[in-house]
PDB file of N, CA and C in Angstrom:
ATOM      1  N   UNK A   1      80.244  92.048  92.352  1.00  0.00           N
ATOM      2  CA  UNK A   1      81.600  92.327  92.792  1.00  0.00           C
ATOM      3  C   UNK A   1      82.466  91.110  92.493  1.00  0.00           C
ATOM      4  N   UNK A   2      83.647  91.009  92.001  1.00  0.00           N
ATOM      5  CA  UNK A   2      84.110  90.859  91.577  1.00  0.00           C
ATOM      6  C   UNK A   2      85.223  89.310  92.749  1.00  0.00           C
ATOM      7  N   UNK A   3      85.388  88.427  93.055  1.00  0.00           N
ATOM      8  CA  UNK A   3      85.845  88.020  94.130  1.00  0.00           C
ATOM      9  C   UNK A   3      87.318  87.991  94.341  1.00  0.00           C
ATOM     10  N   UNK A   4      88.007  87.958  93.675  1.00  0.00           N
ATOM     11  CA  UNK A   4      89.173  88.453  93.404  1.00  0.00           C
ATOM     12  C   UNK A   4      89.416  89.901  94.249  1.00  0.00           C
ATOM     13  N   UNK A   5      88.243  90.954  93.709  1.00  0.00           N
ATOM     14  CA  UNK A   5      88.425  92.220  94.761  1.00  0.00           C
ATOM     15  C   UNK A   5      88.119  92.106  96.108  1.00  0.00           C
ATOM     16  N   UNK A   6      86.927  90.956  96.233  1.00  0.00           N
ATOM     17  CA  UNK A   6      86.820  90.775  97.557  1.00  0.00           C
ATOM     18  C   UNK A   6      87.493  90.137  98.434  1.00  0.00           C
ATOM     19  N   UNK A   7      88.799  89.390  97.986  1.00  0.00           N
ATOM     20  CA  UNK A   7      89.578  88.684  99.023  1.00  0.00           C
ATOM     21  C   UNK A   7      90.777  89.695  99.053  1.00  0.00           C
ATOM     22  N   UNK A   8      90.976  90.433  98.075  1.00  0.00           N
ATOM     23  CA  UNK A   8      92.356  91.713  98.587  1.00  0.00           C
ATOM     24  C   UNK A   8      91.681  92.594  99.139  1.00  0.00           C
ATOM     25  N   UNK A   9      90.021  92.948  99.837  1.00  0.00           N
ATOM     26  CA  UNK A   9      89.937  94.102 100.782  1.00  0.00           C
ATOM     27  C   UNK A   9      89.484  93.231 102.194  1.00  0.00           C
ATOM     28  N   UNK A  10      88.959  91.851 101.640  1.00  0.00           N
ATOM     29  CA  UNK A  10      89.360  91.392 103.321  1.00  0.00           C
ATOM     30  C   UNK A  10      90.416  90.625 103.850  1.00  0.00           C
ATOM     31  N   UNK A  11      91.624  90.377 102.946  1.00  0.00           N
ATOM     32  CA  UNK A  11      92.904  90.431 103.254  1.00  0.00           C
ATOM     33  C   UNK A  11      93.657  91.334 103.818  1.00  0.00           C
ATOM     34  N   UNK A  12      93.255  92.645 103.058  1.00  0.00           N
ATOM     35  CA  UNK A  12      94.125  93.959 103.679  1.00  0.00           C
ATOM     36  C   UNK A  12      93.711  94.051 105.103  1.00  0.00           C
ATOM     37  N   UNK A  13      92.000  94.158 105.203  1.00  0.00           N
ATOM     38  CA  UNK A  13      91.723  94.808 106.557  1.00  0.00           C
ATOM     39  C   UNK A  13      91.796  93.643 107.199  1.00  0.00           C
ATOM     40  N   UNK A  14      92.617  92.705 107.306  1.00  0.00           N
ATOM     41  CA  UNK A  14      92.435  91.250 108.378  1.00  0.00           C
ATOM     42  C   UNK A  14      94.305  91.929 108.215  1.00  0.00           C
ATOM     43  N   UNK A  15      94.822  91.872 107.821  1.00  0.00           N
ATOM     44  CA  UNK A  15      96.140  92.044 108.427  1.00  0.00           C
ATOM     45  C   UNK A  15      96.607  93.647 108.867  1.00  0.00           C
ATOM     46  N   UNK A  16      96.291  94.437 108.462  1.00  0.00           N
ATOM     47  CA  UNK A  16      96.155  96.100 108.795  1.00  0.00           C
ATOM     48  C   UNK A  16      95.876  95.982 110.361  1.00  0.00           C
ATOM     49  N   UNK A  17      94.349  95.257 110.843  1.00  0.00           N
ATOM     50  CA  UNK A  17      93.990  95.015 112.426  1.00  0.00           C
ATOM     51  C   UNK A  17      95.576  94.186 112.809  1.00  0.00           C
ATOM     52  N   UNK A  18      95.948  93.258 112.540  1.00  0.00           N
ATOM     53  CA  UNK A  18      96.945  92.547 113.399  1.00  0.00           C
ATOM     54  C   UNK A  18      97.964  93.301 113.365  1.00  0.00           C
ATOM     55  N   UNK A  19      98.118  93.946 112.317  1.00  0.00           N
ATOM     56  CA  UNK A  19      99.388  95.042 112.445  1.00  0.00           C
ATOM     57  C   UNK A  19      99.309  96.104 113.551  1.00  0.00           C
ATOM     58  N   UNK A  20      97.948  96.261 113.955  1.00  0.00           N
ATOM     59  CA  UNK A  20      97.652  97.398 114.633  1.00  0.00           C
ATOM     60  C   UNK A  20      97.331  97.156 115.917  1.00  0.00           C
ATOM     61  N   UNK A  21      97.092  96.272 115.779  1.00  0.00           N
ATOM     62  CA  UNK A  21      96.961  95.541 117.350  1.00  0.00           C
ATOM     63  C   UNK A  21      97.719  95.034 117.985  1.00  0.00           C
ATOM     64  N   UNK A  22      98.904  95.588 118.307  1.00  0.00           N
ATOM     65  CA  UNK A  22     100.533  94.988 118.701  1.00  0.00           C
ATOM     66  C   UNK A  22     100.449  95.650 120.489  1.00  0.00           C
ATOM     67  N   UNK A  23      99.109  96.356 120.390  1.00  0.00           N
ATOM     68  CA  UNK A  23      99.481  96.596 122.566  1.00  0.00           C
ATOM     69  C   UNK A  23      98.591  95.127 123.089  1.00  0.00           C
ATOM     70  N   UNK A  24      99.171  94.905 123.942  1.00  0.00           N
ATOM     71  CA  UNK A  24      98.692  93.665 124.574  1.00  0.00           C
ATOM     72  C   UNK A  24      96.843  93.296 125.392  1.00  0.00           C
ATOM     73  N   UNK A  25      96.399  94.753 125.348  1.00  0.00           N
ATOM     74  CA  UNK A  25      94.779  94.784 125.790  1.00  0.00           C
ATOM     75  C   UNK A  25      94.031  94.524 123.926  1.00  0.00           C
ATOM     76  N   UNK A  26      94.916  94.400 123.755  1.00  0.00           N
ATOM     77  CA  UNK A  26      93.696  94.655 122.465  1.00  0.00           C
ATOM     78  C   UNK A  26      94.522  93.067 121.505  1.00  0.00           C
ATOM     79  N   UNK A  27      95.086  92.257 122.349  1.00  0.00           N
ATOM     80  CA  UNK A  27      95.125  90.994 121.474  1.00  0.00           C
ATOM     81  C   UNK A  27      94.095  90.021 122.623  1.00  0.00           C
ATOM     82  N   UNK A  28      93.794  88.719 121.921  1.00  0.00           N
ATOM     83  CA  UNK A  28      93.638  88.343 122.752  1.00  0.00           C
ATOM     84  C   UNK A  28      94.425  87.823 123.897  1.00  0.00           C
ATOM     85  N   UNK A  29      94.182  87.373 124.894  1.00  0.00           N
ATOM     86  CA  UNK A  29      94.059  86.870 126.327  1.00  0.00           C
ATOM     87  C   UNK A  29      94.702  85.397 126.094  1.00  0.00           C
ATOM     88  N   UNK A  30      94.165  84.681 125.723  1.00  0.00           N
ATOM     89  CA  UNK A  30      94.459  83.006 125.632  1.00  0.00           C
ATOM     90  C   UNK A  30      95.442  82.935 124.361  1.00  0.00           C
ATOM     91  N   UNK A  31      96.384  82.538 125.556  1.00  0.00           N
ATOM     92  CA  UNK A  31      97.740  82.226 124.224  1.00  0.00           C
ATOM     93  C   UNK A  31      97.410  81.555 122.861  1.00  0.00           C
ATOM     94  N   UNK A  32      96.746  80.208 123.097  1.00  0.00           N
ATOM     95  CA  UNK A  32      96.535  80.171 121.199  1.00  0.00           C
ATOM     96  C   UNK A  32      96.141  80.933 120.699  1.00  0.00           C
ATOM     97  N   UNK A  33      94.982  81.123 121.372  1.00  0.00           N
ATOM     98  CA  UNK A  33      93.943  82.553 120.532  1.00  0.00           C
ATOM     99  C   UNK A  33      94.879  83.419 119.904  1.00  0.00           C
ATOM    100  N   UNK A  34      96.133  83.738 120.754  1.00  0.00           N
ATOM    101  CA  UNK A  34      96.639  85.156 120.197  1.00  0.00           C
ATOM    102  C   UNK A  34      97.522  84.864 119.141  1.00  0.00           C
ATOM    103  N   UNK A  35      98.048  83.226 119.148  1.00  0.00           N
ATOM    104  CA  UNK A  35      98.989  82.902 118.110  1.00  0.00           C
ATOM    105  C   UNK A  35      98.398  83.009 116.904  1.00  0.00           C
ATOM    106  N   UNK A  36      96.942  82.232 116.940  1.00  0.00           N
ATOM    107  CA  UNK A  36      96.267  82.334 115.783  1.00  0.00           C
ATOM    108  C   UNK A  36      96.063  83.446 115.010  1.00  0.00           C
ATOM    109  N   UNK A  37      95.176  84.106 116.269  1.00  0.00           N
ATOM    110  CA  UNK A  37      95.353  85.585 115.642  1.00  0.00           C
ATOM    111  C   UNK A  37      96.526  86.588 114.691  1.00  0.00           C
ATOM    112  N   UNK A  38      98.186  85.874 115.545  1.00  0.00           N
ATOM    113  CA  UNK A  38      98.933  86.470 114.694  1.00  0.00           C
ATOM    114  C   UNK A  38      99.040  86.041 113.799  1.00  0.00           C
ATOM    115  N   UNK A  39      99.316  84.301 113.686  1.00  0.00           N
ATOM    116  CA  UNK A  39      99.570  83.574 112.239  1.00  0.00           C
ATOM    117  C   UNK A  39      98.306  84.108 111.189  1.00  0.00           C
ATOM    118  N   UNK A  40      96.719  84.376 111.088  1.00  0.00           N
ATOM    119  CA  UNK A  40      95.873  84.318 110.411  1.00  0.00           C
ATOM    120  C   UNK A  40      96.199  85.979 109.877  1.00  0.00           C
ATOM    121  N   UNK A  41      96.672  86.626 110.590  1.00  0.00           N
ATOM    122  CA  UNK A  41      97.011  88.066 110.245  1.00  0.00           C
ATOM    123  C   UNK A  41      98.109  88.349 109.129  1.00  0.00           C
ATOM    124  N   UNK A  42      99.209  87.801 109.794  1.00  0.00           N
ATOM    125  CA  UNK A  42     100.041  87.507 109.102  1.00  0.00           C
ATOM    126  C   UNK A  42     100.042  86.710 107.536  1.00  0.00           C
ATOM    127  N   UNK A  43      99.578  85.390 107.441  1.00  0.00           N
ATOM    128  CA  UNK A  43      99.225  84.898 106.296  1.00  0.00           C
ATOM    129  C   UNK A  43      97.912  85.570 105.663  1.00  0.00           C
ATOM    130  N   UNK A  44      97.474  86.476 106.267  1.00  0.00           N
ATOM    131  CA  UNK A  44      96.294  87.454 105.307  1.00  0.00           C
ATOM    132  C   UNK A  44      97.231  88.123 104.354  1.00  0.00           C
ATOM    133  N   UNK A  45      98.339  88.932 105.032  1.00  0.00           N
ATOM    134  CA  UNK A  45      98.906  90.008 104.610  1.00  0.00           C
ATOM    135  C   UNK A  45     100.174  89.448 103.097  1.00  0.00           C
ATOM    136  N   UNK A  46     100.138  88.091 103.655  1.00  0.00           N
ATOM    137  CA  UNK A  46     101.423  87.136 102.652  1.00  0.00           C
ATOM    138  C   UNK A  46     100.289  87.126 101.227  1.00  0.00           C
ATOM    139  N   UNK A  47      98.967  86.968 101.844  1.00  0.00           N
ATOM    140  CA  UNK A  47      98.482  86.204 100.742  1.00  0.00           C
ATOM    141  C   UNK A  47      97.975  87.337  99.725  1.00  0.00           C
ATOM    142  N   UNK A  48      97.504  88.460 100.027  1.00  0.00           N
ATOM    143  CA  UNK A  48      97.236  90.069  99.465  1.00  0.00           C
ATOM    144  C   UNK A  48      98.150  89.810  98.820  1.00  0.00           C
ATOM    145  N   UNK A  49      99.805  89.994  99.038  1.00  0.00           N
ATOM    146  CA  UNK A  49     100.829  89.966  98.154  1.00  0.00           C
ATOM    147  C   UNK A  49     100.746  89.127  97.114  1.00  0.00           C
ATOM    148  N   UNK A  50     100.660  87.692  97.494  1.00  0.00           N
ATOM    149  CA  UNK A  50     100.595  86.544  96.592  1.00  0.00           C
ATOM    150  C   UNK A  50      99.751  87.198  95.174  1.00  0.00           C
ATOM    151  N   UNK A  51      98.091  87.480  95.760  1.00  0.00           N
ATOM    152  CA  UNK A  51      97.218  87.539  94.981  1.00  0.00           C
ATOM    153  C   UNK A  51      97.373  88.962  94.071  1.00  0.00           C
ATOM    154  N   UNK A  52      98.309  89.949  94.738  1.00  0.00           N
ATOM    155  CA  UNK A  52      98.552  91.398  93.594  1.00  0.00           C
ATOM    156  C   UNK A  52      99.437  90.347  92.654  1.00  0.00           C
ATOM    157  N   UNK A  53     100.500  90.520  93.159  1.00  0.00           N
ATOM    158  CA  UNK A  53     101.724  89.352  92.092  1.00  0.00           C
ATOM    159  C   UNK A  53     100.477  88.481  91.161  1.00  0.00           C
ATOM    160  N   UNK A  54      99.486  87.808  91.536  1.00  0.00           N
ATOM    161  CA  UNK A  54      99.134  86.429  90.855  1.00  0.00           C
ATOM    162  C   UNK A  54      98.095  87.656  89.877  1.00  0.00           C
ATOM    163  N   UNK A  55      97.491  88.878  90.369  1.00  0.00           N
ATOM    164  CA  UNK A  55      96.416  89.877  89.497  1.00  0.00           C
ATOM    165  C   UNK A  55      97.509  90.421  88.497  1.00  0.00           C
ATOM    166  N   UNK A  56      98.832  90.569  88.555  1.00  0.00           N
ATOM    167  CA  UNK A  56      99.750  91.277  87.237  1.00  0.00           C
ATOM    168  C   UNK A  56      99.861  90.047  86.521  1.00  0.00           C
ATOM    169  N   UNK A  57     100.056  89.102  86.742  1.00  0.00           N
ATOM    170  CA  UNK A  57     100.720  87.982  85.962  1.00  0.00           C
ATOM    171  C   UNK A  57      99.513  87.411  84.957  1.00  0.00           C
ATOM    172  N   UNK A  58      98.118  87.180  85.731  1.00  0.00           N
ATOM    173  CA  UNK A  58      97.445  86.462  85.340  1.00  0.00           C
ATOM    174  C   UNK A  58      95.919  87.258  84.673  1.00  0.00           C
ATOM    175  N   UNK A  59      95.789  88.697  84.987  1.00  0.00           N
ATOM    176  CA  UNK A  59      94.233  89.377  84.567  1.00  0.00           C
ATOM    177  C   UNK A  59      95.259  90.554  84.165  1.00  0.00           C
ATOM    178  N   UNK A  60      94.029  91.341  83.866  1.00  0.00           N
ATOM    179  CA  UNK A  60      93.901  92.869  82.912  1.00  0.00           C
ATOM    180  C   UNK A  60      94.976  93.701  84.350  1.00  0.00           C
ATOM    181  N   UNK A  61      95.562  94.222  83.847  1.00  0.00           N
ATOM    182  CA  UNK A  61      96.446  95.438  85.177  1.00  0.00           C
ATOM    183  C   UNK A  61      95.624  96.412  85.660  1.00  0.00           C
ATOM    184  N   UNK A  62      94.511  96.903  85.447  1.00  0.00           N
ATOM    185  CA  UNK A  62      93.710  97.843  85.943  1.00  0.00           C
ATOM    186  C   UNK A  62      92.974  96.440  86.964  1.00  0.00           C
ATOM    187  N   UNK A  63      92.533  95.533  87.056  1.00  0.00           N
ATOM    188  CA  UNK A  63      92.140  94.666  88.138  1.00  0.00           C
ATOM    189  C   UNK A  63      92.953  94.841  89.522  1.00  0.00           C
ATOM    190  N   UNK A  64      94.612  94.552  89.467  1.00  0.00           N
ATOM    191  CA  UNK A  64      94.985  94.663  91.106  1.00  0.00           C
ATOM    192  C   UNK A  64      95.355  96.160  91.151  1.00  0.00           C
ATOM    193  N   UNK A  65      95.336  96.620  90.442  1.00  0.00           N
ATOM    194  CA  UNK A  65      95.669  98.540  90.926  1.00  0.00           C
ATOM    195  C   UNK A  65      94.523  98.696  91.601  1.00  0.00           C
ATOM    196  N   UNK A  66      92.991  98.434  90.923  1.00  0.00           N
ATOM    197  CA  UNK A  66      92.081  98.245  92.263  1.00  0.00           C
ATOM    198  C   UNK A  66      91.915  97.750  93.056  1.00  0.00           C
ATOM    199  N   UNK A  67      92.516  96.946  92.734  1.00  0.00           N
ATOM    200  CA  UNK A  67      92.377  96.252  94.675  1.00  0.00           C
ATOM    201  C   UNK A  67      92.798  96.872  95.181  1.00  0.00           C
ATOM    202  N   UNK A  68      94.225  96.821  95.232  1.00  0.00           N
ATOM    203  CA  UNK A  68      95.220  97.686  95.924  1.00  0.00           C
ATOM    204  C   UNK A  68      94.319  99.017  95.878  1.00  0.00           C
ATOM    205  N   UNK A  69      94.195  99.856  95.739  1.00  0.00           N
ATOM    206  CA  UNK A  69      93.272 101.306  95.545  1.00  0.00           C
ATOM    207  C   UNK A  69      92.094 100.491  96.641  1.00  0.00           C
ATOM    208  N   UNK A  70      91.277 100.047  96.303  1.00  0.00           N
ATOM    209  CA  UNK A  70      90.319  99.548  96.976  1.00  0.00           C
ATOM    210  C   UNK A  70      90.549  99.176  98.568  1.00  0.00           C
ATOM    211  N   UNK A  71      91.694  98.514  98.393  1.00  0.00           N
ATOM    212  CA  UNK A  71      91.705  97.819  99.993  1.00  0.00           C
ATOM    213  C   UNK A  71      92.755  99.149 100.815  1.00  0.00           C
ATOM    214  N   UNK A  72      93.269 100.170 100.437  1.00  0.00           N
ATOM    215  CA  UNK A  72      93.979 101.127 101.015  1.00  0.00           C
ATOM    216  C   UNK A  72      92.340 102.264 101.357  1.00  0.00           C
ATOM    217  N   UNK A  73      91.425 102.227 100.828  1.00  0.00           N
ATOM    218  CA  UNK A  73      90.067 102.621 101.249  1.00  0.00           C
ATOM    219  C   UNK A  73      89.913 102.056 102.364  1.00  0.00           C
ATOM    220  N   UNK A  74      89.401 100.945 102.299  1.00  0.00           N
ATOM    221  CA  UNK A  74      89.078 100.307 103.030  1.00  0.00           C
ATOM    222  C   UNK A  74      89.539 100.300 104.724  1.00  0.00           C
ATOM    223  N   UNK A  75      91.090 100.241 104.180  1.00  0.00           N
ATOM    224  CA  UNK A  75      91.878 100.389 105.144  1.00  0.00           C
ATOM    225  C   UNK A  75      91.498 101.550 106.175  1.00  0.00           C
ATOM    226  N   UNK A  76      91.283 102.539 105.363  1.00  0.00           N
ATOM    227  CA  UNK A  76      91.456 104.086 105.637  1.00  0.00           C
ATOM    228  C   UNK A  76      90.075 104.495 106.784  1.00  0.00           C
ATOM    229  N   UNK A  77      88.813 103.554 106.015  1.00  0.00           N
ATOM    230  CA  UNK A  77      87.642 103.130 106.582  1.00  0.00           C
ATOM    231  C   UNK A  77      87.628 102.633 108.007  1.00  0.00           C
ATOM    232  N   UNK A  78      88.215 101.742 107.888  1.00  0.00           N
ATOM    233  CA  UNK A  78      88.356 101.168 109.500  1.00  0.00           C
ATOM    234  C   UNK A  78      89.100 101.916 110.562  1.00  0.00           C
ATOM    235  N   UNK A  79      89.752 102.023 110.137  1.00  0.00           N
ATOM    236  CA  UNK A  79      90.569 102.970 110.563  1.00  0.00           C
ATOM    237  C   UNK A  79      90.097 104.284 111.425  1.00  0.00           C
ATOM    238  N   UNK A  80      89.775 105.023 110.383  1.00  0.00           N
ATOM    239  CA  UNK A  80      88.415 105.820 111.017  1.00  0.00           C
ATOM    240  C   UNK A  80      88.118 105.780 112.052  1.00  0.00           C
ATOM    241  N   UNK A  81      86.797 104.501 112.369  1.00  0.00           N
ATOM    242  CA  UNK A  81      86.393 104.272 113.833  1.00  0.00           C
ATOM    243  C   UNK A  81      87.265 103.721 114.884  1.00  0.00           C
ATOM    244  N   UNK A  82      88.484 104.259 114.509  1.00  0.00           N
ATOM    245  CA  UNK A  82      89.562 103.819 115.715  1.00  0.00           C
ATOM    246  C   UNK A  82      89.768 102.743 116.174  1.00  0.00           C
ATOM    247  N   UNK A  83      90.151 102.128 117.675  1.00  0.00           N
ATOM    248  CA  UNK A  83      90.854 100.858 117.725  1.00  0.00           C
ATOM    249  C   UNK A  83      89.474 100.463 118.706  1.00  0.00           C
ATOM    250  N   UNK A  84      88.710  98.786 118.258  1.00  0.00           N
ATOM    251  CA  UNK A  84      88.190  98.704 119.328  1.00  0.00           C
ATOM    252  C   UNK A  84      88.593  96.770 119.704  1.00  0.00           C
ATOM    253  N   UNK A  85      87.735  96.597 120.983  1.00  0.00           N
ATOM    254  CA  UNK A  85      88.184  95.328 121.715  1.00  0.00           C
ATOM    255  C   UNK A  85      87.740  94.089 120.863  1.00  0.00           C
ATOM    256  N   UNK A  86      87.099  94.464 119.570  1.00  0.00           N
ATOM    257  CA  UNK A  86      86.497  93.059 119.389  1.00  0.00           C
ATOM    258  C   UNK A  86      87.138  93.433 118.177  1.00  0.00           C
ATOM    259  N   UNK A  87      87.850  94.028 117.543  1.00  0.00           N
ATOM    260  CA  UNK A  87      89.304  93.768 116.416  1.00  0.00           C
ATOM    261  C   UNK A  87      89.575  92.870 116.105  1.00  0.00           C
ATOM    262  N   UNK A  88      90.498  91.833 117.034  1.00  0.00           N
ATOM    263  CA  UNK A  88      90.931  90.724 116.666  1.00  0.00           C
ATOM    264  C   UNK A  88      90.180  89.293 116.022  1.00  0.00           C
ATOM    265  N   UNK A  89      88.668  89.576 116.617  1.00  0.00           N
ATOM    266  CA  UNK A  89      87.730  88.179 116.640  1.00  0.00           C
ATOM    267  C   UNK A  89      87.205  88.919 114.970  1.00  0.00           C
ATOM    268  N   UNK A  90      87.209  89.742 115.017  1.00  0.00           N
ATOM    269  CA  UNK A  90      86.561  90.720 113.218  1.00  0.00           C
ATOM    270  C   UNK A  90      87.894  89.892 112.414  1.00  0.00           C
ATOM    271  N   UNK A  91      89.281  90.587 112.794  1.00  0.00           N
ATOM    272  CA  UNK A  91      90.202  90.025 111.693  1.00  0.00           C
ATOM    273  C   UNK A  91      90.577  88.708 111.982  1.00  0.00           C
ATOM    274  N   UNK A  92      90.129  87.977 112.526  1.00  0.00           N
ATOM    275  CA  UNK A  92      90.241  86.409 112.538  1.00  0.00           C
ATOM    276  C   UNK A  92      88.971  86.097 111.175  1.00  0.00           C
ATOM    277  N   UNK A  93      87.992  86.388 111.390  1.00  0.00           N
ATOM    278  CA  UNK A  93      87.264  86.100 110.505  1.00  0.00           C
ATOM    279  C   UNK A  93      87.400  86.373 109.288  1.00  0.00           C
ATOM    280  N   UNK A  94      87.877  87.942 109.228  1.00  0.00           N
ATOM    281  CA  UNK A  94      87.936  88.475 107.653  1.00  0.00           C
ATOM    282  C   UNK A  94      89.257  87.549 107.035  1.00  0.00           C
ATOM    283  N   UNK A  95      89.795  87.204 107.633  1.00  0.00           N
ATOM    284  CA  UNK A  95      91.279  86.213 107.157  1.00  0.00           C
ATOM    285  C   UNK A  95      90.663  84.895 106.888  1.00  0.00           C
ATOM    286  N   UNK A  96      89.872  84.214 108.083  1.00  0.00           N
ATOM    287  CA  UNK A  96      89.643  82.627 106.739  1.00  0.00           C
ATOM    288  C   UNK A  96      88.577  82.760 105.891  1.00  0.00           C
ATOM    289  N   UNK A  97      87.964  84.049 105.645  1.00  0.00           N
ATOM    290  CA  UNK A  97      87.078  84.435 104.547  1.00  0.00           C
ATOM    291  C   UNK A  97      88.039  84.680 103.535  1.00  0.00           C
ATOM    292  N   UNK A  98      88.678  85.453 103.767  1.00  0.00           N
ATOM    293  CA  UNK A  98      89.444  85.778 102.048  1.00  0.00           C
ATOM    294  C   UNK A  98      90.635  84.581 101.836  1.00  0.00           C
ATOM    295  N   UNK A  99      91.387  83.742 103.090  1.00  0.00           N
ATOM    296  CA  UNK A  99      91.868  82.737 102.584  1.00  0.00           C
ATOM    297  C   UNK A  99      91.179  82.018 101.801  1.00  0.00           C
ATOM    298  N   UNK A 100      90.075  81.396 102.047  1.00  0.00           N
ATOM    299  CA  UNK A 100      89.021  80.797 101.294  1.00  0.00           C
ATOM    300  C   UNK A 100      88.915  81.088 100.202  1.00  0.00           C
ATOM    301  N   UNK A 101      88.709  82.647  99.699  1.00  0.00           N
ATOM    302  CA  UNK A 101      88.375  83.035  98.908  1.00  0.00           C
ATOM    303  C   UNK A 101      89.662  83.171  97.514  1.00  0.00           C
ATOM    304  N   UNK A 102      90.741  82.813  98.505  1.00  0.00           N
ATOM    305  CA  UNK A 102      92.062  83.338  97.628  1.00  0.00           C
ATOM    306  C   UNK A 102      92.047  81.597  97.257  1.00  0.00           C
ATOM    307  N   UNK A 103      91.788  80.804  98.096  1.00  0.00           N
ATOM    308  CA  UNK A 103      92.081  79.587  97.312  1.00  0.00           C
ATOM    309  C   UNK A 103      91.121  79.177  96.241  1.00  0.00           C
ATOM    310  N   UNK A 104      89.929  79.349  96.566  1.00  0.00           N
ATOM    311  CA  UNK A 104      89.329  79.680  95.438  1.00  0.00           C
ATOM    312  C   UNK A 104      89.456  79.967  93.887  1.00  0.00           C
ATOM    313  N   UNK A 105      89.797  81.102  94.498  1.00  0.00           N
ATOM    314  CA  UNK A 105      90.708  82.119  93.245  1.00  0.00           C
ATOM    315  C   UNK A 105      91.867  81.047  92.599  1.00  0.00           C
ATOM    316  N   UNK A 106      92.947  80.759  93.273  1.00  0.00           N
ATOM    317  CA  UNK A 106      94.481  79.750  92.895  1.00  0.00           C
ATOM    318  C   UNK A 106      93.534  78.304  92.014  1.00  0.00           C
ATOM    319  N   UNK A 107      92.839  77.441  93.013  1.00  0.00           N
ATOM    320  CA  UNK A 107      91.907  76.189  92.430  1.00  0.00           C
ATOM    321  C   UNK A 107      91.524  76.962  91.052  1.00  0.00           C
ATOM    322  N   UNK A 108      90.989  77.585  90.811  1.00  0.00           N
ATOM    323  CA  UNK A 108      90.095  77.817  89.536  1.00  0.00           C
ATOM    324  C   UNK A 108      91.155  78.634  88.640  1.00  0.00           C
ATOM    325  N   UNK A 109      91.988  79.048  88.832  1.00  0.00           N
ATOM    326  CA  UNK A 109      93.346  79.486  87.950  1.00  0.00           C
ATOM    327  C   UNK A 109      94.519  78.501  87.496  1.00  0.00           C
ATOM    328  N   UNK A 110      94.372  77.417  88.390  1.00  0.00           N
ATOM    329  CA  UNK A 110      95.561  76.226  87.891  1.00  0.00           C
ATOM    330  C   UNK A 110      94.660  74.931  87.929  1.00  0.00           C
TER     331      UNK A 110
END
């Protein structure tokens, strides 16, 4: 797999959860916690963008149409099993995984 695909489907589903998690039982409890949570959500969702923009400019155009295709699956996937309490601590993680992975990606492109 391809890592490039793997940081736009755990980008999508790390900001999709913070998008979705806007009632107050289902963020966390401890104010940083929840800031983090929003900032890491939020800069998931900046950086998906970044990385479609950086997949037209820089690879083959059938590469971010899949992602994009890919991570709207994905999306669709989670989704599925509905909303649960441990959401936020999942998309905290899936966000400094694919940040990682997106810098990755930027380091080895410039």
């Amino acid at each position: 797999m391809d890592i490039y695909f793997l940081a736009l489907v755990l980008l999508s589903i790390a900001g999709m959860i913070e998008s979705r998690c806007s009632t107050p039982g289902l963020r966390p409890e401890y104010e940083p916690a929840d800031r983090a949570f929003r900032f890491l959500g939020r800069a998931a969702f900046g950086m998906w963008l970044a990385l479609i923009l950086f997949g037209f400019w820089k690879l083959e155009w059938w590469q971010p149409v899949a992602g994009v295709v890919g991570s709207l699956a994905a999306n669709a996937l989670v989704l599925q099993y509905g909303i649960r309490p441990y959401w936020p601590g999942v998309a905290m993680g899936l966000a400094m995984l694919g940040l990682g992975l997106t810098s990755k990606i930027f380091f080895q492109a410039f």
